[in-house]
N, C-alpha and C. Protein backbone atom coordinates (compact mmCIF):
# COMPACT_ATOMS: atom_id res chain seq x y z
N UNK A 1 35.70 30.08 -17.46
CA UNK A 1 34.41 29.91 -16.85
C UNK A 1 33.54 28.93 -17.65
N UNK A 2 33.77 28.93 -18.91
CA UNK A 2 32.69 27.77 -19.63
C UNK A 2 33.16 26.42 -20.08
N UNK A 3 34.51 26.43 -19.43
CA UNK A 3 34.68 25.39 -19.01
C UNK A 3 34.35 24.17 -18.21
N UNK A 4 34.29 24.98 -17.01
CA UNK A 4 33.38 24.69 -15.89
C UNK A 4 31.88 24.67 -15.90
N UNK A 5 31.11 25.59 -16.48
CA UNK A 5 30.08 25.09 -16.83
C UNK A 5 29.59 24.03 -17.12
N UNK A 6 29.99 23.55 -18.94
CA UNK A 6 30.08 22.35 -19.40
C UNK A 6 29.57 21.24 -18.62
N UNK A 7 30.65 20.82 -17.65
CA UNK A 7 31.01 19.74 -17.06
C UNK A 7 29.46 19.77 -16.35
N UNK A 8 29.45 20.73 -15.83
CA UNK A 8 28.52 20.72 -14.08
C UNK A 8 26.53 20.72 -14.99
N UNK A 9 26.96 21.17 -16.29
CA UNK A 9 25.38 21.45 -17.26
C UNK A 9 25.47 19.97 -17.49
N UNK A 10 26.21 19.23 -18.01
CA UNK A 10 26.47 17.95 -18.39
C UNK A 10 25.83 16.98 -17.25
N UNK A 11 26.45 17.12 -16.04
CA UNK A 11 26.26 16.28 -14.62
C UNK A 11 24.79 16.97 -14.90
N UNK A 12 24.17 17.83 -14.49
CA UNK A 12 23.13 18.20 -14.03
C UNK A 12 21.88 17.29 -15.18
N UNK A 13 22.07 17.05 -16.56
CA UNK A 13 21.52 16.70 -17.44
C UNK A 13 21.10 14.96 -17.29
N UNK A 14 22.51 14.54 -16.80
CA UNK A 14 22.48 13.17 -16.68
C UNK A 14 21.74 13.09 -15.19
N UNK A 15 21.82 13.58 -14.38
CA UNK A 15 21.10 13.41 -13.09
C UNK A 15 19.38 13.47 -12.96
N UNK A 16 19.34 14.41 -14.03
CA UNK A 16 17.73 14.79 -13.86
C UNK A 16 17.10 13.60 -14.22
N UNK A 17 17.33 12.19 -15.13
CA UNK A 17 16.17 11.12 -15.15
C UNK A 17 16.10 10.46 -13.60
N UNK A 18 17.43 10.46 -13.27
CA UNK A 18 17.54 9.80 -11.66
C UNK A 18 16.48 10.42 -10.63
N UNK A 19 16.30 11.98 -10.48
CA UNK A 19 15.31 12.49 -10.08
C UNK A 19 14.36 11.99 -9.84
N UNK A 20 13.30 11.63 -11.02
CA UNK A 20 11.98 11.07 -11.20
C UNK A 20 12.19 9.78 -10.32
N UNK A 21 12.65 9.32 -10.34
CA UNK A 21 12.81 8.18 -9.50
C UNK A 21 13.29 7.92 -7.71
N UNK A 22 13.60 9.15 -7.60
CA UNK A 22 14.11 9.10 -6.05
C UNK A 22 12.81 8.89 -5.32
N UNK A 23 12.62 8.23 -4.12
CA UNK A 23 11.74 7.58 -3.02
C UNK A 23 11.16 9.20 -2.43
N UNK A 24 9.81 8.73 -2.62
CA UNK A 24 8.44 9.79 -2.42
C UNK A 24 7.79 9.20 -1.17
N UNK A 25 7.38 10.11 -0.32
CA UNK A 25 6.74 10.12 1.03
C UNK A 25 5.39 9.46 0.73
N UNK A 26 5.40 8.11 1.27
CA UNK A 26 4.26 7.32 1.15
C UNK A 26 2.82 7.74 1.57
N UNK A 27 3.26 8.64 2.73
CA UNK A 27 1.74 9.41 3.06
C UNK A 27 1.09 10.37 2.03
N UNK A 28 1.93 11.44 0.97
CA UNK A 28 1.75 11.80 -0.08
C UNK A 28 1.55 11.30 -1.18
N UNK A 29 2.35 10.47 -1.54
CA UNK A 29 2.08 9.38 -2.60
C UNK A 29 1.66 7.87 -2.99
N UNK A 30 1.43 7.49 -1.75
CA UNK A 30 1.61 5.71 -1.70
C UNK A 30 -0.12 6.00 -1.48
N UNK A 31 -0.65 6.47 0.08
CA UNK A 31 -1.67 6.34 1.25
C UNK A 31 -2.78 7.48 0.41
N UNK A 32 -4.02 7.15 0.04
CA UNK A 32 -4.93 7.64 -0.29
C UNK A 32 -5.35 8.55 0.52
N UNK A 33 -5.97 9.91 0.69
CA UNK A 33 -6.61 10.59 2.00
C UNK A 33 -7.82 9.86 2.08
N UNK A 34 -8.47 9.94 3.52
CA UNK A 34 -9.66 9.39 3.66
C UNK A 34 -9.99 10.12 5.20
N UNK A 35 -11.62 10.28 4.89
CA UNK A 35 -12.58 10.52 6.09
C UNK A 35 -13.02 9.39 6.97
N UNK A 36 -12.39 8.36 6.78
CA UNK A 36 -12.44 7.12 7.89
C UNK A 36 -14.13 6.37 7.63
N UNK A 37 -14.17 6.46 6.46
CA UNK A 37 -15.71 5.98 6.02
C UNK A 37 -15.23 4.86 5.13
N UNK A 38 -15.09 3.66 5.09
CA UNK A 38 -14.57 2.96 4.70
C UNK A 38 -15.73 2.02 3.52
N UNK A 39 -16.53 2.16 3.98
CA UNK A 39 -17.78 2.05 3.44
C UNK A 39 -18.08 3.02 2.01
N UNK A 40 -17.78 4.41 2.21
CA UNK A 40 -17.66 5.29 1.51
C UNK A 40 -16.59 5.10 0.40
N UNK A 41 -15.49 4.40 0.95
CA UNK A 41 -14.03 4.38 -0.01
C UNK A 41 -14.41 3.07 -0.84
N UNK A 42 -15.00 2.31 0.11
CA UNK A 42 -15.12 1.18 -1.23
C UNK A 42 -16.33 1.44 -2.31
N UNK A 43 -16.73 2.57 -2.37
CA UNK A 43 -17.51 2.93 -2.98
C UNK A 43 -17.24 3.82 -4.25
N UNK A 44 -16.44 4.46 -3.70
CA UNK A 44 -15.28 4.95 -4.85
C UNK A 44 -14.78 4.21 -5.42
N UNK A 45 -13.71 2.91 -4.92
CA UNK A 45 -13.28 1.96 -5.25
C UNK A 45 -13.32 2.03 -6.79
N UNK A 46 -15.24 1.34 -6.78
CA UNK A 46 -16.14 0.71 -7.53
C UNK A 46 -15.76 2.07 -8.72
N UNK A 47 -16.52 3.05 -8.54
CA UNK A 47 -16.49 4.18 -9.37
C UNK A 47 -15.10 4.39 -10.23
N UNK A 48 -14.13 4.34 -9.59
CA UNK A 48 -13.03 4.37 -9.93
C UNK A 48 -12.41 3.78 -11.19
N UNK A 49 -12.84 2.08 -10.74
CA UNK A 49 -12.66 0.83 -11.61
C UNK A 49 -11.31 0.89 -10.67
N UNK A 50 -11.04 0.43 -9.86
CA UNK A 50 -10.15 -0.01 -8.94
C UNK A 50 -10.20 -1.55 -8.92
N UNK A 51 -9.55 -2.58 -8.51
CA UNK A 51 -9.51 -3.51 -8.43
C UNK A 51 -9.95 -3.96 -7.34
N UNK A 52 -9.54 -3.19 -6.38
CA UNK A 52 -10.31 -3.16 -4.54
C UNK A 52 -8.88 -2.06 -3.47
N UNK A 53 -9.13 -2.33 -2.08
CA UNK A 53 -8.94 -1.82 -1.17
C UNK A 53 -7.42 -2.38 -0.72
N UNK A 54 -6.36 -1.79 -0.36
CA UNK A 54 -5.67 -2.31 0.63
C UNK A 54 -5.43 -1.34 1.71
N UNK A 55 -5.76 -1.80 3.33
CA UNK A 55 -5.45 -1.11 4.68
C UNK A 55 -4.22 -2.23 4.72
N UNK A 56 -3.46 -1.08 5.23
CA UNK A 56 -2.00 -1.20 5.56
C UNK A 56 -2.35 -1.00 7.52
N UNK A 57 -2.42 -1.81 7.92
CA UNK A 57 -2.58 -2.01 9.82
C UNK A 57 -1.16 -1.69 10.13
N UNK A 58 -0.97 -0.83 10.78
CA UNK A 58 0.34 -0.12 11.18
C UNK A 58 0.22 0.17 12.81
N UNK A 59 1.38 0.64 13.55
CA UNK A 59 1.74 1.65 14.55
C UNK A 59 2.68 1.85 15.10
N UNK A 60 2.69 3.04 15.63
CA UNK A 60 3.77 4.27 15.49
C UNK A 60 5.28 3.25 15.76
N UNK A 61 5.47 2.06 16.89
CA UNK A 61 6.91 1.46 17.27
C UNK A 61 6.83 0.48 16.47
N UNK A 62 6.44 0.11 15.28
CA UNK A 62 6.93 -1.00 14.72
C UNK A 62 7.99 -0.69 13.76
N UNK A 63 9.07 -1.27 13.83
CA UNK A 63 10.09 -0.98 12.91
C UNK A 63 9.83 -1.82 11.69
N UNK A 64 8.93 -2.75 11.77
CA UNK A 64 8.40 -3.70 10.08
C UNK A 64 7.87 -2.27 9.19
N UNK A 65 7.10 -1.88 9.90
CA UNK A 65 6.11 -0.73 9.25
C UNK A 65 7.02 -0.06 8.76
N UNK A 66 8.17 0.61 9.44
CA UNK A 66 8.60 2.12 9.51
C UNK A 66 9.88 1.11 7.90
N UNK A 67 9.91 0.23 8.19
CA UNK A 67 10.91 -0.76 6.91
C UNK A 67 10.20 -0.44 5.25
N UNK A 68 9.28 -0.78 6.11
CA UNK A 68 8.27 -0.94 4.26
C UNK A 68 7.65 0.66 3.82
N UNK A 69 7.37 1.47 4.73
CA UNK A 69 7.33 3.18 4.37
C UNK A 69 8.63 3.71 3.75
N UNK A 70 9.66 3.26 4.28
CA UNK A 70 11.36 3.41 3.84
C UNK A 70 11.71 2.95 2.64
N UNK A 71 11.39 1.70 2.73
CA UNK A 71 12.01 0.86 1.47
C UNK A 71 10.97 0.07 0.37
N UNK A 72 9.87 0.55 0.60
CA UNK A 72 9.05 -0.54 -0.44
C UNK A 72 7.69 0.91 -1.09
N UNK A 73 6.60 1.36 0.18
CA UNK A 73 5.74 2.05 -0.02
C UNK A 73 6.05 3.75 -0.73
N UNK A 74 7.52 3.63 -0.79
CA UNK A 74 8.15 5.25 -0.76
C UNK A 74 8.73 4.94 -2.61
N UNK A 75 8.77 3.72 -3.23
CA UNK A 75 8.88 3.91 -4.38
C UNK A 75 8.05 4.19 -5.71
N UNK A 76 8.78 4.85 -6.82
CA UNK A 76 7.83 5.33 -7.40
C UNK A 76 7.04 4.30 -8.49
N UNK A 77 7.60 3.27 -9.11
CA UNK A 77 6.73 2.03 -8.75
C UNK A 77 5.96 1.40 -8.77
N UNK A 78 6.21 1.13 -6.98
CA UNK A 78 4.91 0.80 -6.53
C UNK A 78 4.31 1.86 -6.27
N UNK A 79 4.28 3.06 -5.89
CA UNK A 79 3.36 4.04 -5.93
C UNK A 79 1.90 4.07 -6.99
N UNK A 80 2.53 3.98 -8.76
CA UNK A 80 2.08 4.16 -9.18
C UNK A 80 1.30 2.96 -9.90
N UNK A 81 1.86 1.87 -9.43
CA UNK A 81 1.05 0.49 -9.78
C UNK A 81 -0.01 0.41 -8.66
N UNK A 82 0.24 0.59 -7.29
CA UNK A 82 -1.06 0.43 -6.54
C UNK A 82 -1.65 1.79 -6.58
N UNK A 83 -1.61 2.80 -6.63
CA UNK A 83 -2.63 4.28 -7.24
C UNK A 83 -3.68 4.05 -8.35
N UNK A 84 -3.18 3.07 -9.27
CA UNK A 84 -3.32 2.71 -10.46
C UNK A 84 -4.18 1.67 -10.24
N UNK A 85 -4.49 0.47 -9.26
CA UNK A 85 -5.39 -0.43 -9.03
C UNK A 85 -5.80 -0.33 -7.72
N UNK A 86 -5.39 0.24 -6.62
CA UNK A 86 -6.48 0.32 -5.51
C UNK A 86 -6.22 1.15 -5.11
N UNK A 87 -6.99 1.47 -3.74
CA UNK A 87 -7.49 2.44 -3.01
C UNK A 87 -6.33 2.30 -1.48
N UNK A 88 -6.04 2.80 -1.09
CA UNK A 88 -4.84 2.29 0.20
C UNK A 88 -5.16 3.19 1.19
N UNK A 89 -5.29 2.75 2.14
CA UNK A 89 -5.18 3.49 3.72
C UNK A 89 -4.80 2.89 4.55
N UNK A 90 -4.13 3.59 5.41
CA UNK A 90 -3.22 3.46 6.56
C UNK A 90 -4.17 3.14 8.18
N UNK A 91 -3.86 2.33 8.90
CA UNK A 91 -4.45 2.29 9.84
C UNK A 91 -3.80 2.21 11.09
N UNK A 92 -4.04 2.88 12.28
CA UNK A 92 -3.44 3.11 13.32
C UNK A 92 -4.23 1.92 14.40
N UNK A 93 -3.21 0.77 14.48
CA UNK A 93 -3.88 -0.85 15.42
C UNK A 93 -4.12 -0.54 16.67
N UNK A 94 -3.85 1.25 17.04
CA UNK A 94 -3.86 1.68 18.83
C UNK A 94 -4.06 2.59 18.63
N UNK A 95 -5.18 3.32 17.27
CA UNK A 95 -5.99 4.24 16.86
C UNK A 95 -7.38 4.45 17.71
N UNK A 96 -7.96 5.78 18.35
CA UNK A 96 -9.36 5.63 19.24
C UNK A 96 -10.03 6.71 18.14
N UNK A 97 -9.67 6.94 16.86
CA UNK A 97 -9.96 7.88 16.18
C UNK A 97 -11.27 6.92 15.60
N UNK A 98 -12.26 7.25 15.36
CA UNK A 98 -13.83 6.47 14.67
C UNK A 98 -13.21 6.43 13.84
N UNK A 99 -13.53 5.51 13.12
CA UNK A 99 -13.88 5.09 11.27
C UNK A 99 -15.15 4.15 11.30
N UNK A 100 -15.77 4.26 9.95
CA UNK A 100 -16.96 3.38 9.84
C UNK A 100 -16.27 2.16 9.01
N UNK A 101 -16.75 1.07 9.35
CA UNK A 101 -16.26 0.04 8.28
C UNK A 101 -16.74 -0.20 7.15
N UNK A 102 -16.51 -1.37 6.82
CA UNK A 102 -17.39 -1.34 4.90
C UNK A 102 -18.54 -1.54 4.75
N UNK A 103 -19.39 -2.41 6.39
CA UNK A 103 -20.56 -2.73 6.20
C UNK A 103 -21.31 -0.89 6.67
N UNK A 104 -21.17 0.00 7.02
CA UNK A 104 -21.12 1.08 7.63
C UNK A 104 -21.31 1.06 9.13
N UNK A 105 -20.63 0.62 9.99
CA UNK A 105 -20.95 0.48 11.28
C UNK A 105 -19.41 1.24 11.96
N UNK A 106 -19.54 2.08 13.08
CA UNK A 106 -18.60 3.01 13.68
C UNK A 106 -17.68 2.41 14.62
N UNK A 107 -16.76 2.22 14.66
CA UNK A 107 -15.89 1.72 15.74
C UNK A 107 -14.62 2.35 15.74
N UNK A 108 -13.61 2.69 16.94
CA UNK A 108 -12.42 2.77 16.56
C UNK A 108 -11.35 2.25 15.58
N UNK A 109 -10.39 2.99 15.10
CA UNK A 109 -9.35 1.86 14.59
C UNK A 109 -8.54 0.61 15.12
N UNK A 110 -8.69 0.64 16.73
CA UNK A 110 -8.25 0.05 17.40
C UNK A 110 -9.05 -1.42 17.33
N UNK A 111 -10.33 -0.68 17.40
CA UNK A 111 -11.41 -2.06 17.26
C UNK A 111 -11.59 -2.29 15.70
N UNK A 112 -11.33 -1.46 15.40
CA UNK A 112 -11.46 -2.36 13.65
C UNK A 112 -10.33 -3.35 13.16
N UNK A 113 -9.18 -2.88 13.95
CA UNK A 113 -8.20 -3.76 13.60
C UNK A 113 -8.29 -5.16 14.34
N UNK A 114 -8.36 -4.73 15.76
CA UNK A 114 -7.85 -6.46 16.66
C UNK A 114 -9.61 -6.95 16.65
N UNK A 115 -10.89 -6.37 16.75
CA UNK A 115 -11.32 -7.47 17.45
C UNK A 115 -12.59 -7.45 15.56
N UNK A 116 -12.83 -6.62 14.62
CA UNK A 116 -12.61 -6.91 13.40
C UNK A 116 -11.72 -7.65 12.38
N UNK A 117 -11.02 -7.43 12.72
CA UNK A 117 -9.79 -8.11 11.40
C UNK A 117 -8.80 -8.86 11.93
N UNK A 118 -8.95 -8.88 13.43
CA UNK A 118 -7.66 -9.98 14.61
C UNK A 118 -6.18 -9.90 14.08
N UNK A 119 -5.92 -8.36 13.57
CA UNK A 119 -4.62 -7.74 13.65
C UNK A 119 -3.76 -7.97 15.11
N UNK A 120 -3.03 -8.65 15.21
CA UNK A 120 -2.04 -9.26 15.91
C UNK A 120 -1.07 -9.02 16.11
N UNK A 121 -0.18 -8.49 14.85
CA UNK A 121 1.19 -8.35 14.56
C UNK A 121 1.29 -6.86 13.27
N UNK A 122 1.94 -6.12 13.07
CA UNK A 122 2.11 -5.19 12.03
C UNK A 122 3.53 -6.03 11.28
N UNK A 123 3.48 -4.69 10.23
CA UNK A 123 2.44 -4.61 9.40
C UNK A 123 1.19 -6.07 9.16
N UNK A 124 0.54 -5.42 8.94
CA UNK A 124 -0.89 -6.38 8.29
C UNK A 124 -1.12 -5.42 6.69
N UNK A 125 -0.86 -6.48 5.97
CA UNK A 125 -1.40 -6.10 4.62
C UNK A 125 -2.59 -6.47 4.48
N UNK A 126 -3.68 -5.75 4.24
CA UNK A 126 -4.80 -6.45 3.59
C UNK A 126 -5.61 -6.17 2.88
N UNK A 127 -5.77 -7.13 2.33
CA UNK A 127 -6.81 -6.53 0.41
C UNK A 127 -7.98 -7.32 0.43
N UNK A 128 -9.03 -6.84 0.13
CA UNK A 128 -10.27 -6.47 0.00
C UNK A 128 -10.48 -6.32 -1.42
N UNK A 129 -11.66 -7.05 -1.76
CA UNK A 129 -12.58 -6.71 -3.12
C UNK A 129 -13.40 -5.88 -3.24
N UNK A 130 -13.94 -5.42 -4.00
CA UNK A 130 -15.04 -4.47 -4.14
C UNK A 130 -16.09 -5.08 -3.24
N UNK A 131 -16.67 -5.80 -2.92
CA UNK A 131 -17.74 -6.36 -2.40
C UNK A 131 -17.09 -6.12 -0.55
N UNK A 132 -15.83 -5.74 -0.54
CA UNK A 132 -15.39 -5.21 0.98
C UNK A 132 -14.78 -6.87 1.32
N UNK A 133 -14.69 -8.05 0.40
CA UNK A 133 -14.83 -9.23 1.30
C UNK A 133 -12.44 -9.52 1.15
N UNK A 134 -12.49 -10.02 2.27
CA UNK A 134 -10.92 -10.22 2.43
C UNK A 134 -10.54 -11.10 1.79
N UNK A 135 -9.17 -10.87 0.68
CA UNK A 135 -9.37 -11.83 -0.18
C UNK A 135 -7.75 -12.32 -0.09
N UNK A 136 -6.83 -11.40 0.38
CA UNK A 136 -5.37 -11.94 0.48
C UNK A 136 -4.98 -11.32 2.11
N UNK A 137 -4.40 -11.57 2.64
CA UNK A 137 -3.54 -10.95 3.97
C UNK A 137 -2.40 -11.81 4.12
N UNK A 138 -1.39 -10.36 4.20
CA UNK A 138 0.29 -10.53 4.41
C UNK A 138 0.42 -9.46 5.88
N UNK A 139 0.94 -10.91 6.93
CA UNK A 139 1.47 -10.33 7.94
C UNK A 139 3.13 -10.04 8.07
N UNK A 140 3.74 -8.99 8.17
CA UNK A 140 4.95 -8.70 8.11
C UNK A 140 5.24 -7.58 6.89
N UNK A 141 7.05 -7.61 6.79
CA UNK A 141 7.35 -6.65 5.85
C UNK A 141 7.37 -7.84 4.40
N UNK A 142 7.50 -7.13 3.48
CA UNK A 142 7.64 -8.23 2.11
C UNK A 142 8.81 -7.92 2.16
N UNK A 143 10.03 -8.68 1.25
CA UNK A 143 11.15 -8.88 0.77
C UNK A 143 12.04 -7.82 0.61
N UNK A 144 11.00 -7.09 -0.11
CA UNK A 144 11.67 -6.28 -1.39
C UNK A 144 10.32 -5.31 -1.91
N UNK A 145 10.72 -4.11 -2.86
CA UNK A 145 9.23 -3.87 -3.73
C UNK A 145 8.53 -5.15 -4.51
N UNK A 146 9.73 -5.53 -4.97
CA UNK A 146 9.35 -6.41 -6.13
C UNK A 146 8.65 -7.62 -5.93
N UNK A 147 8.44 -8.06 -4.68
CA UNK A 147 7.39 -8.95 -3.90
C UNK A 147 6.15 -8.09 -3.37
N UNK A 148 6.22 -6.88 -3.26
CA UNK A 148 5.04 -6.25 -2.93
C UNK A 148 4.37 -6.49 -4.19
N UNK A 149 5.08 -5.53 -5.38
CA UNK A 149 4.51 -5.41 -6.59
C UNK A 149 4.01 -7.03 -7.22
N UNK A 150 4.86 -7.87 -6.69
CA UNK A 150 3.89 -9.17 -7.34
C UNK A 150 2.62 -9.31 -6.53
N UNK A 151 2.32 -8.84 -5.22
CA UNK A 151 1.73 -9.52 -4.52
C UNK A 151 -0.11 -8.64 -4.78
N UNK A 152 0.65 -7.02 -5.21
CA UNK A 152 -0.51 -6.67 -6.05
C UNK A 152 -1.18 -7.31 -7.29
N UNK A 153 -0.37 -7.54 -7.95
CA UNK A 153 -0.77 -8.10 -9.13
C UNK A 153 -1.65 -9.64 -8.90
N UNK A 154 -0.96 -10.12 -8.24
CA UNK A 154 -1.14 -11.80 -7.85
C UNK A 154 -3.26 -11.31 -7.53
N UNK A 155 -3.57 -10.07 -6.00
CA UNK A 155 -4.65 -9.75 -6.59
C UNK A 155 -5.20 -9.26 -7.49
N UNK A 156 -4.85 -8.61 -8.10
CA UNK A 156 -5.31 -7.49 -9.42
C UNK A 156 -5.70 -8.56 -10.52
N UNK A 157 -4.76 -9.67 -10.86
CA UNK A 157 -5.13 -10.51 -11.92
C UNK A 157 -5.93 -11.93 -11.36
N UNK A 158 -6.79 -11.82 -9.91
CA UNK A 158 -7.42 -12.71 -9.63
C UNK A 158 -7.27 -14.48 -9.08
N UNK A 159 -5.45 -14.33 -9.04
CA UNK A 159 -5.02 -15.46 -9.03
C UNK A 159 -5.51 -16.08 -7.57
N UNK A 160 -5.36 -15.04 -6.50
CA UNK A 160 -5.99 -15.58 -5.30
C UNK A 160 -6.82 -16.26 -5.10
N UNK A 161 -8.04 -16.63 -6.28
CA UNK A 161 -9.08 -17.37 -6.09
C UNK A 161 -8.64 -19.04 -6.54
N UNK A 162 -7.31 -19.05 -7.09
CA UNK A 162 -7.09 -20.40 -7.20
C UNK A 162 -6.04 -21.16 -6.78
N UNK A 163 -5.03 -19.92 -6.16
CA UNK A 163 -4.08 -20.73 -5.07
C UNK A 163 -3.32 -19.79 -4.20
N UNK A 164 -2.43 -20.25 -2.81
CA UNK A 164 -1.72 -18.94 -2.20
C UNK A 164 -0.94 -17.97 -2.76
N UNK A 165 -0.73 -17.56 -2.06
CA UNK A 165 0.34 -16.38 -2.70
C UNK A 165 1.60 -16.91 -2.44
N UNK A 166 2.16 -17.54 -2.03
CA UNK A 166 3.55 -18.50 -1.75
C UNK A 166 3.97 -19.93 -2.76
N UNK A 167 2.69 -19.84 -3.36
CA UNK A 167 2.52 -21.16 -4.32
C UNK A 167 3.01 -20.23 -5.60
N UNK A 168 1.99 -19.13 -6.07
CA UNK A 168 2.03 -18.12 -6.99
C UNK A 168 3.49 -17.32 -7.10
N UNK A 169 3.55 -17.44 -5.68
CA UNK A 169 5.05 -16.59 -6.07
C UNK A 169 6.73 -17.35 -6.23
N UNK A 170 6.33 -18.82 -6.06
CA UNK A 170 7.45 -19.78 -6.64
C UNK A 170 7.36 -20.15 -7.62
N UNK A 171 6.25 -20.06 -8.27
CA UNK A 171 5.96 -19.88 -9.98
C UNK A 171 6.67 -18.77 -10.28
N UNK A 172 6.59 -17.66 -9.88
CA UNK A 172 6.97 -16.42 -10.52
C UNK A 172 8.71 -16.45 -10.94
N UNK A 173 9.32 -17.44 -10.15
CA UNK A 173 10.59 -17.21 -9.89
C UNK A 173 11.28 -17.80 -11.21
């Protein structure tokens, strides 16, 4: 019998760092909760020392979306690099649920997305400064994490104010 043990205490030992790392439910770990006061969140933001905001423009049939919840927003990561510099919420582009925006004014999500922010296509990445003003937007899925995670940083360290993110990220390479 402790033979068998051994082996299976052994496996179990080596498995447990792998653990920490297995892909976490982005709505739990990635997507901030929020009362749809957006105005309110960038206000926290600030308090926080956040770097700023990203709404993730989503809905329910896009398979880009349902790609990057799977394979990019579900790692631990990026989880903890964007937790770590912004604020993230999810937005439904065929949402009739109110939210207030940043200036505080009430509209659906539906209208905050297409005829506010002229969300077109999902995913819509988009990041926001503390001041609420739009400072990068990525339409589609990214690559990989590892293009998300640059593409945080690319805002976080301010580079957006002096060239694209496609310029920035052929430097990176």
């Amino acid at each position: 019998m402790k033979k068998i043990l051994f082996p299976f205490a052994l496996l179990m030992m080596l498995a447990m760092p792998l653990q920490a790392e297995l892909p976490r439910d982005p709505y739990q770990f990635f997507f901030n909760d929020t009362f749809g006061d957006f105005s309110d969140e960038l206000e926290t933001a600030r308090q926080d020392g956040k770097s700023g905001v990203l709404l993730f423009f989503e809905m329910d049939d896009c398979p880009f979306c349902h790609w990057m919840k799977q394979n990019v927003l579900n790692q631990v990561a990026v989880q903890e690099y964007y937790r770590d510099n912004f604020m993230m919420f999810s937005v439904d582009v065929e949402g009739d649920v109110e939210i207030v925006n940043f200036d505080g004014r009430n509209m659906s999500q539906k209208d905050f997305a297409f005829r506010e922010h002229r969300v077109r296509a999902t995913p819509a990445l988009v990041f926001f400064d503390l001041e609420g003003n739009q400072v990068h937007r990525h339409t589609g899925r990214t690559s990989d994490p590892d293009e998300f995670l640059l593409m945080g940083k690319y805002v976080v360290d301010g580079v957006y104010k002096d060239m694209r993110f496609t310029r920035y990220k052929r430097e990176q390479e």
